[in-house]
N, C-alpha and C. Protein backbone atom coordinates (compact mmCIF):
# COMPACT_ATOMS: atom_id res chain seq x y z
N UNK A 1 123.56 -41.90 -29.34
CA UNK A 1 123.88 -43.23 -29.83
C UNK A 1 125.07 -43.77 -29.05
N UNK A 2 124.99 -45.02 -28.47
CA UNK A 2 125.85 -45.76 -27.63
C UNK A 2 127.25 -46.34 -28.91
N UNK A 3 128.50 -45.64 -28.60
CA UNK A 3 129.61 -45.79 -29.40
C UNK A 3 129.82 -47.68 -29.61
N UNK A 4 130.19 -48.17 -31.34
CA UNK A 4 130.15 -49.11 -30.96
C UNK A 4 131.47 -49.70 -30.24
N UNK A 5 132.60 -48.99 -29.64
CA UNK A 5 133.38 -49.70 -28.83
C UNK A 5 132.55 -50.20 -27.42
N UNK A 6 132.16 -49.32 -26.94
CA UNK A 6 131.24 -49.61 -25.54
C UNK A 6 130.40 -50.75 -26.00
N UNK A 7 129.66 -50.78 -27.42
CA UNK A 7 128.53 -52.39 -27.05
C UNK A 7 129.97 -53.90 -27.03
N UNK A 8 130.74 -53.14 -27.79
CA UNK A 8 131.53 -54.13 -27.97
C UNK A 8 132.13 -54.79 -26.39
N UNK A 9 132.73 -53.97 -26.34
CA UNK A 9 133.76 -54.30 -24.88
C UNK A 9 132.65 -54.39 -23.53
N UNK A 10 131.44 -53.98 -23.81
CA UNK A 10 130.96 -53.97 -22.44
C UNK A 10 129.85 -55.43 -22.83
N UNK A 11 129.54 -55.57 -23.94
CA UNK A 11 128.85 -57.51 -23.93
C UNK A 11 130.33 -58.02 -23.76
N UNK A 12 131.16 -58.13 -24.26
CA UNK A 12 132.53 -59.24 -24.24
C UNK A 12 132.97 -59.18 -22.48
N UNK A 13 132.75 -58.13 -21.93
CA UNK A 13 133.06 -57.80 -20.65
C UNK A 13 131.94 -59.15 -19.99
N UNK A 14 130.79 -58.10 -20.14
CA UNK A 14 129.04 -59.47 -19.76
C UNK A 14 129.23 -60.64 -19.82
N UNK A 15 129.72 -61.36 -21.17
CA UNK A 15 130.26 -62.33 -21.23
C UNK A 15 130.95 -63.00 -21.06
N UNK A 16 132.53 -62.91 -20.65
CA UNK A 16 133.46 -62.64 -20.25
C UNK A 16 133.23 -63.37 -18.58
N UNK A 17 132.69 -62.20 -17.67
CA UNK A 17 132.56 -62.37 -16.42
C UNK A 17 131.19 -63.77 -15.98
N UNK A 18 130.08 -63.62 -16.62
CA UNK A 18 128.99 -64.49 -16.38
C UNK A 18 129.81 -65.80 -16.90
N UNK A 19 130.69 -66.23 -18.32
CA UNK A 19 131.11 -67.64 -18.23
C UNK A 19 131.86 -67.71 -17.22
N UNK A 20 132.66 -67.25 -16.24
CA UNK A 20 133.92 -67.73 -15.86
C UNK A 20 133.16 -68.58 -14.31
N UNK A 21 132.00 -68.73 -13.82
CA UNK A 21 131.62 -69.65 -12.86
C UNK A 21 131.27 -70.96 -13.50
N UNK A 22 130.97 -70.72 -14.87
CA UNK A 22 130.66 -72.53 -15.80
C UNK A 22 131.54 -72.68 -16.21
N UNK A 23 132.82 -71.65 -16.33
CA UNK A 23 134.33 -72.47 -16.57
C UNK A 23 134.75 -73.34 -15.78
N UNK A 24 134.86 -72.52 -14.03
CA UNK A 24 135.54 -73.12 -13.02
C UNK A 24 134.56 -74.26 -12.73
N UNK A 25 133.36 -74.26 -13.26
CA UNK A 25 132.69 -75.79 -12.70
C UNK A 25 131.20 -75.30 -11.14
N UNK A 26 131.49 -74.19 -11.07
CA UNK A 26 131.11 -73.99 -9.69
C UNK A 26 129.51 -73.60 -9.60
N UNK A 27 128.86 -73.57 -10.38
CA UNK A 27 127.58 -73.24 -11.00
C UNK A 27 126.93 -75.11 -10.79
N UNK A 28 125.80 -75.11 -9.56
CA UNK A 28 125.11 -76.28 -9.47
C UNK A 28 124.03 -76.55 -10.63
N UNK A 29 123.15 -77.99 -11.12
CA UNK A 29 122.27 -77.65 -11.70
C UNK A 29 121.50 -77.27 -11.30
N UNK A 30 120.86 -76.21 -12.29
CA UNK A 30 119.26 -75.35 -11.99
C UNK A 30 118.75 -74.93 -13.26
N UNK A 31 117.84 -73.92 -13.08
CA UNK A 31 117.02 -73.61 -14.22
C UNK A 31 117.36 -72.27 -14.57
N UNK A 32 117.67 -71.86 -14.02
CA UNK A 32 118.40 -70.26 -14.58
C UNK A 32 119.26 -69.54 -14.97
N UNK A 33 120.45 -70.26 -14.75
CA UNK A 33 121.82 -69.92 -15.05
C UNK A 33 122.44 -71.08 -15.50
N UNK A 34 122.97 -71.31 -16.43
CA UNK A 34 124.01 -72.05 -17.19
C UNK A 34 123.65 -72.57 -18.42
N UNK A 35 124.22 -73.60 -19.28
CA UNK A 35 123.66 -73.87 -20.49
C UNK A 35 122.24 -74.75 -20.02
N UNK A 36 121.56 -74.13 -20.33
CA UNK A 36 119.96 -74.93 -20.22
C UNK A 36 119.87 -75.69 -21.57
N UNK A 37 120.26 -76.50 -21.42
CA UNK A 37 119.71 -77.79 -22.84
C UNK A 37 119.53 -79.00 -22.65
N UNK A 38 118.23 -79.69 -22.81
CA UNK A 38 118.27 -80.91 -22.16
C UNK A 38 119.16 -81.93 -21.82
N UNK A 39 120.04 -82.11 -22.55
CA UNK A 39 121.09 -82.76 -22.46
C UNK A 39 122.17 -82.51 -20.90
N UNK A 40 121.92 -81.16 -20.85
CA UNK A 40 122.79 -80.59 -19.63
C UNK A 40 121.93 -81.57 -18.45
N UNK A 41 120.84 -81.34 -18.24
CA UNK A 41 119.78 -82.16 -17.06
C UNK A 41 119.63 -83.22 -17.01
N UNK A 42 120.25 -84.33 -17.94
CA UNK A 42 120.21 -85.95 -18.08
C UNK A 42 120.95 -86.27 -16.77
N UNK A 43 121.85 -85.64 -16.76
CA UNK A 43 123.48 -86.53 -15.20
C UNK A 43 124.05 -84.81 -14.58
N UNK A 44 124.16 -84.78 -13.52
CA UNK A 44 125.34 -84.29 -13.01
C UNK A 44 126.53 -84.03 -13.58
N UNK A 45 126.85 -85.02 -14.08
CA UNK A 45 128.21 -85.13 -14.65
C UNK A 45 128.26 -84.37 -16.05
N UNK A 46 127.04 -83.92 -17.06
CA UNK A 46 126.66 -84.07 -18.22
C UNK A 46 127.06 -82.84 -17.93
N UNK A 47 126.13 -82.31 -16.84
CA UNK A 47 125.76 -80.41 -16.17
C UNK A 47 126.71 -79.94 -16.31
N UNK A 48 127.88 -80.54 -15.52
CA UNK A 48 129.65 -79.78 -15.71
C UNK A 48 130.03 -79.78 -17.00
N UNK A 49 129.89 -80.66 -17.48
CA UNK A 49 130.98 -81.02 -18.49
C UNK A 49 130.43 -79.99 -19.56
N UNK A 50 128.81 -80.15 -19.86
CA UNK A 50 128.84 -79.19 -20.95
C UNK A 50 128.87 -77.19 -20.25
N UNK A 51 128.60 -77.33 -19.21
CA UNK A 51 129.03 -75.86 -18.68
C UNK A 51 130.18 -75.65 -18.54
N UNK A 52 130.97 -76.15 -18.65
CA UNK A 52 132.42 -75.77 -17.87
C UNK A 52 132.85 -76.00 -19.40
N UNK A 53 132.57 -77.06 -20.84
CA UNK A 53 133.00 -76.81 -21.88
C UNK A 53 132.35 -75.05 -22.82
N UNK A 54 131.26 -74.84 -22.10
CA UNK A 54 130.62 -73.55 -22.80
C UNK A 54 131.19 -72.26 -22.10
N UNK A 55 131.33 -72.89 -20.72
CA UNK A 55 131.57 -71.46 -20.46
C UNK A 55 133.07 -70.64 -20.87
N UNK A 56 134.17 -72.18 -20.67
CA UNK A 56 135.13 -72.03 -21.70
C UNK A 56 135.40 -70.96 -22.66
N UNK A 57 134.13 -71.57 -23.79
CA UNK A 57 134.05 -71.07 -25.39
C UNK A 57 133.54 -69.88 -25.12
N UNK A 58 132.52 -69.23 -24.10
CA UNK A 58 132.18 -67.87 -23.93
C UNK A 58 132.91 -67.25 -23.66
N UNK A 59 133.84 -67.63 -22.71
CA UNK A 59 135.13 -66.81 -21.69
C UNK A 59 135.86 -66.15 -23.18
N UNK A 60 136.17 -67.11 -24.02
CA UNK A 60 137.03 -66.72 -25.11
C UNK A 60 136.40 -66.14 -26.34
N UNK A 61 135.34 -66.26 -26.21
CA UNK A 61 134.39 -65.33 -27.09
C UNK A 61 134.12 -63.56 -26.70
N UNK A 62 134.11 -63.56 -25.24
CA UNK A 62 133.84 -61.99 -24.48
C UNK A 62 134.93 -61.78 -24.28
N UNK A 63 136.50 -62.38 -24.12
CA UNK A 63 137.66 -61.74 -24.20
C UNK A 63 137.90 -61.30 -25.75
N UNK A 64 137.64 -62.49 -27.06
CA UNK A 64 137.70 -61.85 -28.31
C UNK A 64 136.60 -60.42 -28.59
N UNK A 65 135.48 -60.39 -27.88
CA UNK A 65 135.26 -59.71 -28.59
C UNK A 65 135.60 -58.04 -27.77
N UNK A 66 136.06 -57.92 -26.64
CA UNK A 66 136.95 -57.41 -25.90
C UNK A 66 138.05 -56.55 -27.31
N UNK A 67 138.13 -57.46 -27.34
CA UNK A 67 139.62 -57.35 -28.04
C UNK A 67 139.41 -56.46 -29.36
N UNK A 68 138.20 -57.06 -29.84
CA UNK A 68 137.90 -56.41 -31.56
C UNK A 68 137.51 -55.08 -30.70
N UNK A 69 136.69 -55.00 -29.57
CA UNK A 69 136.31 -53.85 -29.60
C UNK A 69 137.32 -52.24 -29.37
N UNK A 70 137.79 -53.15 -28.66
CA UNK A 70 139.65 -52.02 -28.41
C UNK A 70 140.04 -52.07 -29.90
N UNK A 71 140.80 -52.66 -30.12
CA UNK A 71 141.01 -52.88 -31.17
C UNK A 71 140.68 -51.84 -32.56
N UNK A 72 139.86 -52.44 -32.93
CA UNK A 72 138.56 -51.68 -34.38
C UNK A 72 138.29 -50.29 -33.45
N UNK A 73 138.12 -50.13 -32.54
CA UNK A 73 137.35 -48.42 -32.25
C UNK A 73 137.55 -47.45 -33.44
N UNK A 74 138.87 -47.25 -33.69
CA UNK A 74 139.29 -45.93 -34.77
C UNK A 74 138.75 -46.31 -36.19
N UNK A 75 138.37 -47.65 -36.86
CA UNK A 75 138.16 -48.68 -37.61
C UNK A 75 136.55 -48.31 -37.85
N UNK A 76 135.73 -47.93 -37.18
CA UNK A 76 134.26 -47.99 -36.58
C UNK A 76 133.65 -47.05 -38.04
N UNK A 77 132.66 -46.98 -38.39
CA UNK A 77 132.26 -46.18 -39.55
C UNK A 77 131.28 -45.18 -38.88
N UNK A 78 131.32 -44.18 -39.39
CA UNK A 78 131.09 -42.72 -38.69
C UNK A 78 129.11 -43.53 -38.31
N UNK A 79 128.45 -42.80 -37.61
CA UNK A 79 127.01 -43.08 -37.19
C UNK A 79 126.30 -42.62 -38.47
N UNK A 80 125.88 -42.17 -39.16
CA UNK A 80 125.15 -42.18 -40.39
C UNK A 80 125.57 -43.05 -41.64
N UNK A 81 126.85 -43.87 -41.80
CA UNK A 81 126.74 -44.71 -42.13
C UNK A 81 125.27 -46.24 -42.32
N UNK A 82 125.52 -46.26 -43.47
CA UNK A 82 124.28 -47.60 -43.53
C UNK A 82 125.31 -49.01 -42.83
N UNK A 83 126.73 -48.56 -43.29
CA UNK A 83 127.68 -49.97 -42.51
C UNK A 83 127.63 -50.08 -41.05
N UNK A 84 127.41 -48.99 -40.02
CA UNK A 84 127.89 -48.93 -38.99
C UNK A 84 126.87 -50.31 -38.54
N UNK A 85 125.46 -50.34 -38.72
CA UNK A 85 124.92 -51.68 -38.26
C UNK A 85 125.60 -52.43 -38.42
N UNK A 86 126.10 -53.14 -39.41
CA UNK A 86 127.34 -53.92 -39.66
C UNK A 86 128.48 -54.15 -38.56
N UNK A 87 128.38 -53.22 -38.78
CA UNK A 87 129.74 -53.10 -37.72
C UNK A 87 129.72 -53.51 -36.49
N UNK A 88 128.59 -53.20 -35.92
CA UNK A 88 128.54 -53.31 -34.69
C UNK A 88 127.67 -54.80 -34.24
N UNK A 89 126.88 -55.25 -35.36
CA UNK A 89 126.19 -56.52 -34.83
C UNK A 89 126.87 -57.76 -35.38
N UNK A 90 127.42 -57.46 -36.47
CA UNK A 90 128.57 -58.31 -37.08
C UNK A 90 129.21 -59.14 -36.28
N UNK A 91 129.89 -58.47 -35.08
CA UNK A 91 130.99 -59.35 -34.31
C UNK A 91 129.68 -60.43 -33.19
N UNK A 92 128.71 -59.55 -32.80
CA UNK A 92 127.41 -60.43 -31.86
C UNK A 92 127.03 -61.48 -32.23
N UNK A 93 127.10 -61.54 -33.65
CA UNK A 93 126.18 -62.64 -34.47
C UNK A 93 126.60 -63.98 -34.25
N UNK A 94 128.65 -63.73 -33.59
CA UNK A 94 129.26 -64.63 -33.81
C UNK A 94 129.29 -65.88 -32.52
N UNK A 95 127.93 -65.17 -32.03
CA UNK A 95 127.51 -65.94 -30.21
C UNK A 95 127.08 -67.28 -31.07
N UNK A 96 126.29 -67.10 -32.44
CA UNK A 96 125.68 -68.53 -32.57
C UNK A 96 126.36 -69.56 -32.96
N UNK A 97 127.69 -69.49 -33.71
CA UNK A 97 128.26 -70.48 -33.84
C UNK A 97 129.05 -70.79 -32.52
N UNK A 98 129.27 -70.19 -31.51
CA UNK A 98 129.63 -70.80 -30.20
C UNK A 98 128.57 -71.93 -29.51
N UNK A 99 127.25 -70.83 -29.42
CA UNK A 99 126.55 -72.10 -29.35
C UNK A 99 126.28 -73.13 -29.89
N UNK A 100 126.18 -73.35 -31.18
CA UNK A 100 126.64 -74.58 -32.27
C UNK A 100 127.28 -75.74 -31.74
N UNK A 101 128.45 -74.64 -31.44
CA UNK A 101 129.55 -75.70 -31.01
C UNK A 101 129.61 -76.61 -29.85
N UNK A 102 128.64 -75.60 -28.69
CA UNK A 102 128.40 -76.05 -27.45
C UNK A 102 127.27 -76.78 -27.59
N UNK A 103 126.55 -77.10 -28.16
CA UNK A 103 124.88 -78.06 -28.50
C UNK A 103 125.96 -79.50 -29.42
N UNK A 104 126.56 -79.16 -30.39
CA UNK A 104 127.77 -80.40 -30.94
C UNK A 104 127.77 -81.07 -29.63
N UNK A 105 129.09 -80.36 -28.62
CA UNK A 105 130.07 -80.92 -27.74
C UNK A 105 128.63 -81.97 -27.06
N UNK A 106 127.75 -81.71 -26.77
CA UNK A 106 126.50 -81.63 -25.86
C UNK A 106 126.04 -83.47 -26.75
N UNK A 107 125.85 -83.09 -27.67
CA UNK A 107 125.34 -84.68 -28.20
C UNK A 107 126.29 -85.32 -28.32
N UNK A 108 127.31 -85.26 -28.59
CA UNK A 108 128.62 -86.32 -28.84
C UNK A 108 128.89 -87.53 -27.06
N UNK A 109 127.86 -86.28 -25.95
CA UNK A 109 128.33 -86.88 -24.79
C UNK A 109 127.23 -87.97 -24.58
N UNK A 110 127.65 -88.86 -23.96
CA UNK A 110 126.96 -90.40 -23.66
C UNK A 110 125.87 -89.83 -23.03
């Protein structure tokens, strides 16, 4: 069984590293990499703004969850635990209200 510090720190790591080219802006539009939501494909301008606002919110989502995962290790509930699922998908779950937030930022734009 993969310890849950490692899923922790090594998605926040994943995450972490894959936003930081839609932070800096440097990610052209395409179809494979970046926030794919129609809204992103209307303008150029739309493409950055909501990638470079998501990748932002990811950057600081895979450093938080970085953090819980250092963090909580000693915290972690032994592997036969019924909590340890908990434990470990608990902090993942918390990708969807990022995206939330990034589909919000996304319609508010002209």
């Amino acid at each position: 069984m993969i310890p849950a510090v490692v899923v922790h720190c090594g998605l926040g790591a994943f995450f972490a590293v894959l936003s930081l080219p839609l932070a800096l802006r440097v990610v052209p539009m395409n179809r494979w990499y970046g926030i794919r939501i129609p809204k992103a494909y209307e303008s150029e301008e739309n493409w950055y703004e909501i990638n470079a606002y998501g990748g932002k919110l990811l950057l600081v989502y895979g450093l938080a969850l970085v953090a819980f995962g250092y963090l909580a290790r000693d915290a972690a509930p032994p592997p036969s635990s019924p909590w340890r699922a908990v434990y470990v998908a608990g902090p993942l779950i918390l990708v969807f209200p990022v995206l939330a937030l990034i589909i919000y930022f996304a319609r508010r734009l002209p």
